[in-house]
N, C-alpha and C. Protein backbone atom coordinates (compact mmCIF):
# COMPACT_ATOMS: atom_id res chain seq x y z
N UNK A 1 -9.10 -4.09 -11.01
CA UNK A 1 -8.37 -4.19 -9.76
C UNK A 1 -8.81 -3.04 -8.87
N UNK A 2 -9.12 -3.27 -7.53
CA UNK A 2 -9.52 -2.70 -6.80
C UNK A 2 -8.94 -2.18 -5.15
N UNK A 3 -8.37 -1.05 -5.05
CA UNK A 3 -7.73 -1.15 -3.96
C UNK A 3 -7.70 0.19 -2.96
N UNK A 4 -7.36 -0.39 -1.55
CA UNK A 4 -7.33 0.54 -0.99
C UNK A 4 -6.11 0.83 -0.31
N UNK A 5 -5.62 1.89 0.15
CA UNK A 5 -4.39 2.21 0.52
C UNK A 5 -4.45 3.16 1.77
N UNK A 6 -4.23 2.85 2.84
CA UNK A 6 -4.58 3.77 3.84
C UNK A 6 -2.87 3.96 4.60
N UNK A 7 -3.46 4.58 5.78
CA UNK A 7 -2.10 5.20 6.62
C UNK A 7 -2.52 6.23 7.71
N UNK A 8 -1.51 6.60 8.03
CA UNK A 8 -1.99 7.99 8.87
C UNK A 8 -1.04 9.36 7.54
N UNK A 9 -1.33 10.48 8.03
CA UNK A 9 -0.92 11.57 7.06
C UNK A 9 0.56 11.75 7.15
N UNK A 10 1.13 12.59 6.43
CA UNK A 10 2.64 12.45 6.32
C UNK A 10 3.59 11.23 5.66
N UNK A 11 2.75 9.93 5.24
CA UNK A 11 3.18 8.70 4.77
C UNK A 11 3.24 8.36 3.71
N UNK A 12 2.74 9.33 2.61
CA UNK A 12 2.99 9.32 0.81
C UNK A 12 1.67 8.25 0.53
N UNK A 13 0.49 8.45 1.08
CA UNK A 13 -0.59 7.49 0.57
C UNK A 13 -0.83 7.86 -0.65
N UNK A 14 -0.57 9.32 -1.01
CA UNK A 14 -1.16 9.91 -2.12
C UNK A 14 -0.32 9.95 -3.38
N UNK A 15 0.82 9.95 -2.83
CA UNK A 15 1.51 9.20 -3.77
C UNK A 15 1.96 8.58 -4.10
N UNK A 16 1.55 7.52 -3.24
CA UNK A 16 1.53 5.92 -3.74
C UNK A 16 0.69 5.48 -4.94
N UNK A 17 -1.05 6.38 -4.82
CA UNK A 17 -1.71 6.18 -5.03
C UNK A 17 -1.57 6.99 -6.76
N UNK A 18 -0.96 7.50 -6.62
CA UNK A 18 -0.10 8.15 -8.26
C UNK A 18 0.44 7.81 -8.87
N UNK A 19 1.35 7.36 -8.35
CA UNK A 19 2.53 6.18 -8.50
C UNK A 19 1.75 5.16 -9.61
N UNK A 20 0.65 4.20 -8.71
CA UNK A 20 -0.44 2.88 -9.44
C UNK A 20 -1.30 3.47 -10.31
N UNK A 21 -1.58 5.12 -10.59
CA UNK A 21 -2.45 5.79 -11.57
C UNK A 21 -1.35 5.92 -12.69
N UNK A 22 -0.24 6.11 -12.34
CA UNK A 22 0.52 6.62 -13.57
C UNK A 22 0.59 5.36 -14.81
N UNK A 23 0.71 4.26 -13.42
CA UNK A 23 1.43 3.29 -14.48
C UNK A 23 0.06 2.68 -15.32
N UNK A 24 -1.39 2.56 -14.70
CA UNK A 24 -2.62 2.37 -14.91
C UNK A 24 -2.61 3.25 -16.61
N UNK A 25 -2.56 4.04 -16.49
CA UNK A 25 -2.72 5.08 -17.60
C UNK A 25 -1.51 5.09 -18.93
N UNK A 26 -0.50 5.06 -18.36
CA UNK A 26 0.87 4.40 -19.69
C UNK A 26 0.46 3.10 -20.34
N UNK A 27 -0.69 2.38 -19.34
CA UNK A 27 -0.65 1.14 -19.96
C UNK A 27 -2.03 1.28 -20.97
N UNK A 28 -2.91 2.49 -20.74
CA UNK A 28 -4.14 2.75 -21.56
C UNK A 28 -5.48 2.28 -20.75
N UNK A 29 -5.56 2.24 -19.30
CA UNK A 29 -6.20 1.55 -18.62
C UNK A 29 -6.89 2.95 -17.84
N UNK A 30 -8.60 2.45 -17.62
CA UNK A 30 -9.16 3.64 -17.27
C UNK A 30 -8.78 3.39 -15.42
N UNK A 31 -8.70 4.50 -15.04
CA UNK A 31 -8.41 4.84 -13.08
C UNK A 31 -9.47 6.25 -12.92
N UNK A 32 -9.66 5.36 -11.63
CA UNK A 32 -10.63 6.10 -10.67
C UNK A 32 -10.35 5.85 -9.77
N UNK A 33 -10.22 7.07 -8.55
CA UNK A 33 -10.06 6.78 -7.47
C UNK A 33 -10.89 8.43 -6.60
N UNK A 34 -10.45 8.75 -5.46
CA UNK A 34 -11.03 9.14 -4.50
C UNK A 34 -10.22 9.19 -3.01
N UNK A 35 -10.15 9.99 -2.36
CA UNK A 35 -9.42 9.90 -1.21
C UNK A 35 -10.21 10.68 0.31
N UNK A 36 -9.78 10.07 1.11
CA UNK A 36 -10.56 10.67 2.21
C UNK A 36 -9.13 11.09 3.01
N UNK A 37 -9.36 12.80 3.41
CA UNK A 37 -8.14 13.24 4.33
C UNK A 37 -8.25 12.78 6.00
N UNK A 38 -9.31 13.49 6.22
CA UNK A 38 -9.71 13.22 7.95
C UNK A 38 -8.92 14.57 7.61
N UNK A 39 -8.15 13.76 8.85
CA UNK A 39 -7.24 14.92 9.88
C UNK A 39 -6.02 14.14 9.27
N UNK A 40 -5.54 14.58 8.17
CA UNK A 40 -4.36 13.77 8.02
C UNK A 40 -2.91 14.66 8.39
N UNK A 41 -3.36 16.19 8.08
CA UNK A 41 -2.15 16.92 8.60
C UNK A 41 -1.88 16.80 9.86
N UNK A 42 -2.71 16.23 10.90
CA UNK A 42 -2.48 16.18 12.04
C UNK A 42 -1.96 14.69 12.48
N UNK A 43 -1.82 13.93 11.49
CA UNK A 43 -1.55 12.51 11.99
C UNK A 43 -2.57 11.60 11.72
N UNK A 44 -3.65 12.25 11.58
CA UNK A 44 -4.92 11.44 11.09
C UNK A 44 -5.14 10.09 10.05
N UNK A 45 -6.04 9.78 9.84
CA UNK A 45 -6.35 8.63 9.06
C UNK A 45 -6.88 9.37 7.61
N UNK A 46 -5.97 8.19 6.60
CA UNK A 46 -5.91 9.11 5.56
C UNK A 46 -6.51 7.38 4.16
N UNK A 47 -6.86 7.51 3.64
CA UNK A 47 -7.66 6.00 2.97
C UNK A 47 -7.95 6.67 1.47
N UNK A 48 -7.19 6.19 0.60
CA UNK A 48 -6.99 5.98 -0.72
C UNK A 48 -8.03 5.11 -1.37
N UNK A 49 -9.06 5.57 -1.80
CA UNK A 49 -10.15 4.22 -2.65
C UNK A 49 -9.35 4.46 -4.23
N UNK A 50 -9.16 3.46 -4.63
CA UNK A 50 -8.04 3.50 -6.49
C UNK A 50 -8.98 2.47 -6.81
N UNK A 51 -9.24 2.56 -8.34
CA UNK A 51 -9.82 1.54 -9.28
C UNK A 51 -9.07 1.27 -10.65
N UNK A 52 -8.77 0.11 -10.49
CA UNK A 52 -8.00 0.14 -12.70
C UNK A 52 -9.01 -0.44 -13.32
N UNK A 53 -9.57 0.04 -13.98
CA UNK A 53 -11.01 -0.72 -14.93
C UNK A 53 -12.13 -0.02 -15.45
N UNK A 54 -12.85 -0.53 -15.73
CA UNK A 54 -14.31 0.01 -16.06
C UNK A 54 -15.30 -0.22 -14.69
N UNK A 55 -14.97 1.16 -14.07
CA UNK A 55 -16.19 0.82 -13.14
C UNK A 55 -16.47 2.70 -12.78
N UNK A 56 -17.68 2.45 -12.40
CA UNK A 56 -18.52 4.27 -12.55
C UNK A 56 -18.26 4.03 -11.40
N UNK A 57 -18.09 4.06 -10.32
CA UNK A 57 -18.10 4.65 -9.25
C UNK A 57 -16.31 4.67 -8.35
N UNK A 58 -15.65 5.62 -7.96
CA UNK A 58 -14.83 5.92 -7.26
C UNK A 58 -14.61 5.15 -6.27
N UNK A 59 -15.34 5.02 -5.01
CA UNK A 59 -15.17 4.11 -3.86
C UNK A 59 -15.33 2.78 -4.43
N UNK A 60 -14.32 2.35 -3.58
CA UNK A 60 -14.62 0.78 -3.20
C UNK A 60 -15.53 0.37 -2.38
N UNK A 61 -16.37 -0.71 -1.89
CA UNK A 61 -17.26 -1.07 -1.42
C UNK A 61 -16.42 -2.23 -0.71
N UNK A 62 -17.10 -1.95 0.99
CA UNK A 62 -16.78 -3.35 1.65
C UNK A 62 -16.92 -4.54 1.24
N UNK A 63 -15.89 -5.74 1.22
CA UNK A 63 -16.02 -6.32 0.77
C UNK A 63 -15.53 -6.85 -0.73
N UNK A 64 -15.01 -6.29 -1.24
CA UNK A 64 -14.27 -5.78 -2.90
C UNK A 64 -13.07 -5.73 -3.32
N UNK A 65 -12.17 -5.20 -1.98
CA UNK A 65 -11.33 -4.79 -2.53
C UNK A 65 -10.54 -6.27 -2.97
N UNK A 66 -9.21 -5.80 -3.87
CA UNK A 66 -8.58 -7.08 -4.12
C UNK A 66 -7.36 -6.80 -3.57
N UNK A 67 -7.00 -5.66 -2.79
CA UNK A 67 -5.36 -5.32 -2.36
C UNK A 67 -5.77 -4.43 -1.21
N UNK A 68 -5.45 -4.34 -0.08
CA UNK A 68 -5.31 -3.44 1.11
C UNK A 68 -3.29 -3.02 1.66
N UNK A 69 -3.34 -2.10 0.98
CA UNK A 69 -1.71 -1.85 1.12
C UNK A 69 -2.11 -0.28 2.16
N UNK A 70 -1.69 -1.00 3.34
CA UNK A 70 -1.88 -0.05 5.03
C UNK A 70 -0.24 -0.25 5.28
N UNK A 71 -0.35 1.34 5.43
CA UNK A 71 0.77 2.07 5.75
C UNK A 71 1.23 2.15 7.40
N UNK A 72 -0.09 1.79 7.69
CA UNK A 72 -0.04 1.52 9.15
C UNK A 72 -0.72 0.25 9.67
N UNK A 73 -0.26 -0.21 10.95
CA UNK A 73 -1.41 -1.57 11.27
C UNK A 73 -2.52 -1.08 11.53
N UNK A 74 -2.54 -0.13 12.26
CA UNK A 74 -3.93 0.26 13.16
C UNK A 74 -4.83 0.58 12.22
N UNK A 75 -4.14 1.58 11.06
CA UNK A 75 -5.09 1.37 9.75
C UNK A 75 -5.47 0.31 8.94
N UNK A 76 -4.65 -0.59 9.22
CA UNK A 76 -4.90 -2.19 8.22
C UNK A 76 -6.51 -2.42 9.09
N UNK A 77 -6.13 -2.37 10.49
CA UNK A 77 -7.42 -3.17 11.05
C UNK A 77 -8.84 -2.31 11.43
N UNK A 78 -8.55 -0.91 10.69
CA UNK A 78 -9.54 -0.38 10.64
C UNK A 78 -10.06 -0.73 9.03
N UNK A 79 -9.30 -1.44 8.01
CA UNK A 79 -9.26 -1.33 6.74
C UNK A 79 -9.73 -2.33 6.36
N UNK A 80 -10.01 -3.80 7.46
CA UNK A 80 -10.19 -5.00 6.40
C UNK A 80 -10.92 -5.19 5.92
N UNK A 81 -12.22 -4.89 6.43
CA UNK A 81 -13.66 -5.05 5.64
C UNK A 81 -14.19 -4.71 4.28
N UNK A 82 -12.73 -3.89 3.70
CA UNK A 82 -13.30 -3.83 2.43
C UNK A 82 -12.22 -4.73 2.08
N UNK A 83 -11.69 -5.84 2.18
CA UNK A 83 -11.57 -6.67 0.77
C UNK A 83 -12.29 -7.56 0.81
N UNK A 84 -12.25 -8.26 -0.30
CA UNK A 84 -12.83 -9.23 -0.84
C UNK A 84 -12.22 -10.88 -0.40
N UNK A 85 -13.10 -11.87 -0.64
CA UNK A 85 -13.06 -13.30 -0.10
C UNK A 85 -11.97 -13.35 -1.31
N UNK A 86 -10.29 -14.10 -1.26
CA UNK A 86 -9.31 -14.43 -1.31
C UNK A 86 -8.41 -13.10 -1.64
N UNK A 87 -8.77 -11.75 -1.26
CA UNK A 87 -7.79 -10.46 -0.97
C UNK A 87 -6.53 -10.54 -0.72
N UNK A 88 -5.94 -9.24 -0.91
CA UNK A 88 -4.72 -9.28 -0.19
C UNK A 88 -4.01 -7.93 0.39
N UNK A 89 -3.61 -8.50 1.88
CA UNK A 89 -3.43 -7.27 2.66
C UNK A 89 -2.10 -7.29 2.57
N UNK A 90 -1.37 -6.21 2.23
CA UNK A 90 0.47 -5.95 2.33
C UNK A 90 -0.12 -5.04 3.53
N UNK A 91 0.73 -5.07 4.26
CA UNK A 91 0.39 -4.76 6.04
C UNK A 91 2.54 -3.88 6.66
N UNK A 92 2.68 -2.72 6.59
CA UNK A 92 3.46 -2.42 7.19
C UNK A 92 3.36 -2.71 8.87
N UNK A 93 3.88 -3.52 9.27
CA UNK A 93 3.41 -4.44 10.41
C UNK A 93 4.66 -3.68 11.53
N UNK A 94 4.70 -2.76 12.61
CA UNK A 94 5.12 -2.65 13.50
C UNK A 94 5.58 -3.80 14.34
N UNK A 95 4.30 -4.31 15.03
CA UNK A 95 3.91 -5.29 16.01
C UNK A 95 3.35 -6.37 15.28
N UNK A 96 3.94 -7.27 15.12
CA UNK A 96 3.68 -8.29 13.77
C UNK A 96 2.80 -9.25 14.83
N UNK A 97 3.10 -9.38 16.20
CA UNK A 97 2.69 -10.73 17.01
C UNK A 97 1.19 -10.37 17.42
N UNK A 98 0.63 -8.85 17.16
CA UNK A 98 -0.72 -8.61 17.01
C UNK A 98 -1.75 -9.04 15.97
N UNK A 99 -0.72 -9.86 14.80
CA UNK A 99 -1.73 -10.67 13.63
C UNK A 99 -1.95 -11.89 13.54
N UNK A 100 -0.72 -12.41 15.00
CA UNK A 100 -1.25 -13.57 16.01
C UNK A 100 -2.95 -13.79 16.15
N UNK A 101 -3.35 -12.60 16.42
CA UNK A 101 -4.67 -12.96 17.50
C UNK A 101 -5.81 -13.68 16.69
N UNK A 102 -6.34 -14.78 17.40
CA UNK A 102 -7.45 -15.75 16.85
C UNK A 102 -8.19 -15.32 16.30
N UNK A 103 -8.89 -14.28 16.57
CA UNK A 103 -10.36 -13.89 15.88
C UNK A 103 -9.57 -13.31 14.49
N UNK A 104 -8.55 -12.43 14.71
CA UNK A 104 -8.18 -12.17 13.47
C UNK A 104 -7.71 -12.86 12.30
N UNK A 105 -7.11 -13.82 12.78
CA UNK A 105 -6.66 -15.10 11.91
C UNK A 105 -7.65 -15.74 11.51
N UNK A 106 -8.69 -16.56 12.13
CA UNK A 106 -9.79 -16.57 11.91
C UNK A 106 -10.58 -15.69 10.63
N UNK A 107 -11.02 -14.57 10.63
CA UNK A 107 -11.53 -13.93 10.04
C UNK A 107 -9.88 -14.03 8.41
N UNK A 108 -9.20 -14.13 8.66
CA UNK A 108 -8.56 -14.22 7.56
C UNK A 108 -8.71 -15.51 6.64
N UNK A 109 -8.78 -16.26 7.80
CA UNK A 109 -8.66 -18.00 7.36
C UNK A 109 -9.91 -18.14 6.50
N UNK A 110 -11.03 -17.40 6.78
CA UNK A 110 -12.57 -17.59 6.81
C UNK A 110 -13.09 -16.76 4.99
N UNK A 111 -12.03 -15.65 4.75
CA UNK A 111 -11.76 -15.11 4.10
C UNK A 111 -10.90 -15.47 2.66
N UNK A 112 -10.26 -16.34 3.38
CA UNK A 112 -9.45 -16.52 2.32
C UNK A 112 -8.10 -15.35 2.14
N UNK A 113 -8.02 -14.83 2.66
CA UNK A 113 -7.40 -13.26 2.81
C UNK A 113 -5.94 -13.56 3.02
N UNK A 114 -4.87 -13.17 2.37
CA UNK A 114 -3.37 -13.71 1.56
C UNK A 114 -2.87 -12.53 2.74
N UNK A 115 -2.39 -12.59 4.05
CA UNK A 115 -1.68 -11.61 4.70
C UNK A 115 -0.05 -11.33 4.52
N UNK A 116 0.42 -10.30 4.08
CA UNK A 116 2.09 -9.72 4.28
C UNK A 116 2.37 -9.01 5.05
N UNK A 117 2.66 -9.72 6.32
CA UNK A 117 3.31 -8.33 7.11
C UNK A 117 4.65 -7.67 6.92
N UNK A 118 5.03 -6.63 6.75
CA UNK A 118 5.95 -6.23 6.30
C UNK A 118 6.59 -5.21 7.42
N UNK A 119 7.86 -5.21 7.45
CA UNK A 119 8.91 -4.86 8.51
C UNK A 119 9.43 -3.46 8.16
N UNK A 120 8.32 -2.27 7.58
CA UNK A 120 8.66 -1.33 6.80
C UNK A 120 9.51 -0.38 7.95
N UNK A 121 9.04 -0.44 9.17
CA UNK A 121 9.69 0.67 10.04
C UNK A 121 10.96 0.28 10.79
N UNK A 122 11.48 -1.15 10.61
CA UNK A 122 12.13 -1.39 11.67
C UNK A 122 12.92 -1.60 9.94
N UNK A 123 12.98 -1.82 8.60
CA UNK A 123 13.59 -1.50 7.56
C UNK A 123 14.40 -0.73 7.01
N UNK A 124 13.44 0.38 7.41
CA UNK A 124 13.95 1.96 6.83
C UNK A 124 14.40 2.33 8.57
N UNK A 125 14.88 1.87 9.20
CA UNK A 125 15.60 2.33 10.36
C UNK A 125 17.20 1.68 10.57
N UNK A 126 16.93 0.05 9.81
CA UNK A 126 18.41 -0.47 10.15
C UNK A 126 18.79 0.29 8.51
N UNK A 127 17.99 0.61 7.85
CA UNK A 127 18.81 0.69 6.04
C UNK A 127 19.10 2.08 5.69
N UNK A 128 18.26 2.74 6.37
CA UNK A 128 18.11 4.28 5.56
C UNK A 128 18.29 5.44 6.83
N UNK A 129 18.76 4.90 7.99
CA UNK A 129 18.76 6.32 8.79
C UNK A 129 17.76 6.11 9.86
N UNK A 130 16.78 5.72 9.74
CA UNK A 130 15.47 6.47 10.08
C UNK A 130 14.64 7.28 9.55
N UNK A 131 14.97 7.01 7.99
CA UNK A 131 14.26 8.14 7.02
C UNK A 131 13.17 7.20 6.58
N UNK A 132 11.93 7.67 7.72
CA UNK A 132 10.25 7.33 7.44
C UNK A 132 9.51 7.75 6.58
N UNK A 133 10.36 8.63 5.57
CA UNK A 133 9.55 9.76 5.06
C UNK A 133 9.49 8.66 3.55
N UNK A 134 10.21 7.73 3.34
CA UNK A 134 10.39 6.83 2.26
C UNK A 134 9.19 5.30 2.29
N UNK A 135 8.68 5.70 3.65
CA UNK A 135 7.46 4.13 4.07
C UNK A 135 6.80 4.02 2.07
N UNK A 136 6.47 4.79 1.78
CA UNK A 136 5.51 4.55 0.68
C UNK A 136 6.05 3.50 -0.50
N UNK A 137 7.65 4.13 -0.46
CA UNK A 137 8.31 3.61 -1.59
C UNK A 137 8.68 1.89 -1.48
N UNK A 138 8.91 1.97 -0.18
CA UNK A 138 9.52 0.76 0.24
C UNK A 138 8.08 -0.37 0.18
N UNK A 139 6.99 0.31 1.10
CA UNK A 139 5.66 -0.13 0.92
C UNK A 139 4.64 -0.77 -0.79
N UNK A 140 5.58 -0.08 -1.69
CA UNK A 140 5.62 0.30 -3.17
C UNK A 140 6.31 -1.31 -3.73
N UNK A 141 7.52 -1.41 -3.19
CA UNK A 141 8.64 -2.53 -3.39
C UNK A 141 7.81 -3.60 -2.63
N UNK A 142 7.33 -3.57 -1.16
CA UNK A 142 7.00 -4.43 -0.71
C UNK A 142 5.55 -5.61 -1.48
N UNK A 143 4.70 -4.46 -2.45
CA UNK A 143 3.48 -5.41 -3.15
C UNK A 143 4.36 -5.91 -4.23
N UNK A 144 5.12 -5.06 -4.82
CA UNK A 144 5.67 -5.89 -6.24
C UNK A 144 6.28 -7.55 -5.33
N UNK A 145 7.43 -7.31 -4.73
CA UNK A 145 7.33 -8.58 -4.40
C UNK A 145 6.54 -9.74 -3.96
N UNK A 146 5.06 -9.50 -3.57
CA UNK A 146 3.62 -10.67 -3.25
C UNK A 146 3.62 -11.09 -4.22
N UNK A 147 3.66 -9.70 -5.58
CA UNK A 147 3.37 -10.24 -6.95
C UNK A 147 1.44 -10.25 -6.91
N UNK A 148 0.94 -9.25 -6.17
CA UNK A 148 -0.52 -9.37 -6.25
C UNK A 148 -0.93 -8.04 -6.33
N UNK A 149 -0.25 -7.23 -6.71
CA UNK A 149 -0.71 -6.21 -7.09
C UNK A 149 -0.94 -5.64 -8.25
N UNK A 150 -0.80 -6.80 -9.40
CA UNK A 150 -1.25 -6.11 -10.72
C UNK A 150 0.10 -5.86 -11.32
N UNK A 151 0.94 -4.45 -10.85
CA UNK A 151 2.34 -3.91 -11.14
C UNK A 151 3.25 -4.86 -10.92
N UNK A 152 4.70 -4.30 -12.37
CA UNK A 152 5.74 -5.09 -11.95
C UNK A 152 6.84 -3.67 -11.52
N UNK A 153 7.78 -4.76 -10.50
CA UNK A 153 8.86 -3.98 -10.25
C UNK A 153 9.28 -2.91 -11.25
N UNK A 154 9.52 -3.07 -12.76
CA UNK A 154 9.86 -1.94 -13.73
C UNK A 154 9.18 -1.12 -13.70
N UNK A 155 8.02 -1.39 -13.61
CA UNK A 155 6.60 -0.23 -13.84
C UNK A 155 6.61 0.54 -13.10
N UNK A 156 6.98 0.56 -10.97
CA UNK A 156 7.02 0.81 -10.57
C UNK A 156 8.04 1.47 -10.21
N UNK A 157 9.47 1.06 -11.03
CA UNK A 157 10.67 1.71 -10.65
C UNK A 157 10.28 2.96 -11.59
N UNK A 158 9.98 3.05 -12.50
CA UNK A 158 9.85 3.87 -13.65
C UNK A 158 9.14 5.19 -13.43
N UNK A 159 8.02 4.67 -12.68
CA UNK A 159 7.26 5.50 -12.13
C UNK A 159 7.50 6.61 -11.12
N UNK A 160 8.22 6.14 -10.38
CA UNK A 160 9.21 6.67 -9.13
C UNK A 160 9.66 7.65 -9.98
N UNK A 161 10.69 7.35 -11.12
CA UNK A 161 11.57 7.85 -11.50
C UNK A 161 11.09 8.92 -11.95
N UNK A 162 10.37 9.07 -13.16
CA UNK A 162 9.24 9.95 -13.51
C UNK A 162 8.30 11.05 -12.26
N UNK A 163 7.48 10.73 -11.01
CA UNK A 163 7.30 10.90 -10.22
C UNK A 163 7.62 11.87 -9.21
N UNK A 164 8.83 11.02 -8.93
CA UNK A 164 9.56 11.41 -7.27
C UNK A 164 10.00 13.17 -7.90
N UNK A 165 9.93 13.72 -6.67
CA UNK A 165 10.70 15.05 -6.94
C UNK A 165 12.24 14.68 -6.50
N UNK A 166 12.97 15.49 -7.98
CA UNK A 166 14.05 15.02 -8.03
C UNK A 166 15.55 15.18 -6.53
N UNK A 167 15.14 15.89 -5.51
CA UNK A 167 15.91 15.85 -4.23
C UNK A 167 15.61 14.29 -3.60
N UNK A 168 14.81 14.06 -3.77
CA UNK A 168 14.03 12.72 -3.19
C UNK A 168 14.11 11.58 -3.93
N UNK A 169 14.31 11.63 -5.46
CA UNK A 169 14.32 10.08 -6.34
C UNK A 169 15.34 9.30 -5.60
N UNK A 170 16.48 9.25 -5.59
CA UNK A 170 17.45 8.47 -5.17
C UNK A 170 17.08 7.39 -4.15
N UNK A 171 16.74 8.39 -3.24
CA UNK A 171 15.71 7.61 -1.71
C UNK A 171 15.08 6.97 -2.02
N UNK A 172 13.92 7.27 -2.81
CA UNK A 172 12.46 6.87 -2.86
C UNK A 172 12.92 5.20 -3.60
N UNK A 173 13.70 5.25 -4.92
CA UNK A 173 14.56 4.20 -5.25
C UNK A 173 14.98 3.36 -4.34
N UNK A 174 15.99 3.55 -3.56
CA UNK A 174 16.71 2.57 -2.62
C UNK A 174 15.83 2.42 -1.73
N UNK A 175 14.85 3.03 -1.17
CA UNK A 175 13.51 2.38 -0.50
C UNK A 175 12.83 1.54 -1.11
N UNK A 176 12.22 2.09 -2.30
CA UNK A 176 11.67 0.63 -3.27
C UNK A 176 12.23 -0.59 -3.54
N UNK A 177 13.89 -0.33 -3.20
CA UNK A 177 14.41 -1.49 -3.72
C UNK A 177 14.60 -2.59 -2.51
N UNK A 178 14.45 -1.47 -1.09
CA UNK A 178 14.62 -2.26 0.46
C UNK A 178 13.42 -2.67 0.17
N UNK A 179 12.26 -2.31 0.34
CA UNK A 179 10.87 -2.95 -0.35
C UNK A 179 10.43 -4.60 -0.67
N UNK A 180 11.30 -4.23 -1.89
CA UNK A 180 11.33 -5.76 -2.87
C UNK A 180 11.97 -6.54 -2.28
N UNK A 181 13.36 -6.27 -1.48
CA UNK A 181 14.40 -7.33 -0.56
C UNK A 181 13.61 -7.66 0.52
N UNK A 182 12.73 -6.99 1.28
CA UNK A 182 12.13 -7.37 2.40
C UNK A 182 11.69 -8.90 2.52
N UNK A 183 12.08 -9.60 3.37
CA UNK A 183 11.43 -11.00 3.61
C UNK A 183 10.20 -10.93 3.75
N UNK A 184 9.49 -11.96 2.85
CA UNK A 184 7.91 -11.60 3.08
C UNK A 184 7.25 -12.72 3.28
């Protein structure tokens, strides 16, 4: 399984991306991955390459991936080119009526490419406050429910649990669990 996980900085890509290593590894499964910062302390673009398997090389290659879980849209659509013909993008979708547009649909249709847009910010605003600082977890809840990410909900609650620093588990929880409820 092959995936990439992007965002801008401040959005828990990295430990999202811990989160899918931990549980990779309890299960006896080799992980590789790789991360690119940019400018992420500044808001920047921040892209998670993760591997579960036997494969020598770290990056993913355009074209490959089997999961694109973007923390942001603008990063989804800087992100699609690496999956693979019948992929799947979990998409924290702001502006959902921007995945309207033809060429993009198109290129999905053409693809084969399984799209979720997901309502992570306008979520964690009617559920949690406005506490953004939880996108990952909920983002976390949001693949278990496609059911295409390999992980199940337990694996992933577990992980959290284990994981999260303990001021933060509770959250990170009831985000994962807004996550999984999300209409998808």
């Amino acid at each position: 399984m092959q995936y990439i996980i992007c965002g801008i900085g401040g959005q828990g890509i990295l430990f999202a991306t811990k989160v899918l290593g931990h549980i990779a590894l309890s299960r006896g499964e080799h992980v590789m991955g790789s991360e690119v910062h940019g400018m992420s302390q500044r808001g920047g673009s921040v892209i998670s390459h993760f591997k579960i398997g036997a494969y020598s090389n770290p990056l993913v290659r355009a074209g490959e991936a089997d999961i694109l879980l973007a923390f942001e849209q603008g990063e989804a659509l800087r992100n699609y080119h690496f999956l693979k013909e019948g992929g799947c993008a979990v998409v924290n979708a702001d502006q959902p009526e921007q995945l309207n547009d033809p060429d993009l649909q198109q290129y999905f249709n053409e693809r084969r490419i399984r799209l979720f847009p997901i309502p992570g910010y306008a979520a964690l605003r009617d559920s949690m406050e406005r506490r953004f600082l939880f996108l990952n977890a909920l983002m976390l809840g949001a693949l278990c429910a496609t059911g295409a990410g390999g992980v199940t909900a337990e694996e992933v609650r577990g992980a959290i649990e284990e994981l999260a620093p303990e001021r933060f588990r509770s959250d990170n929880l009831k985000a994962f669990d807004l996550g999984l409820s999300v209409k998808i």
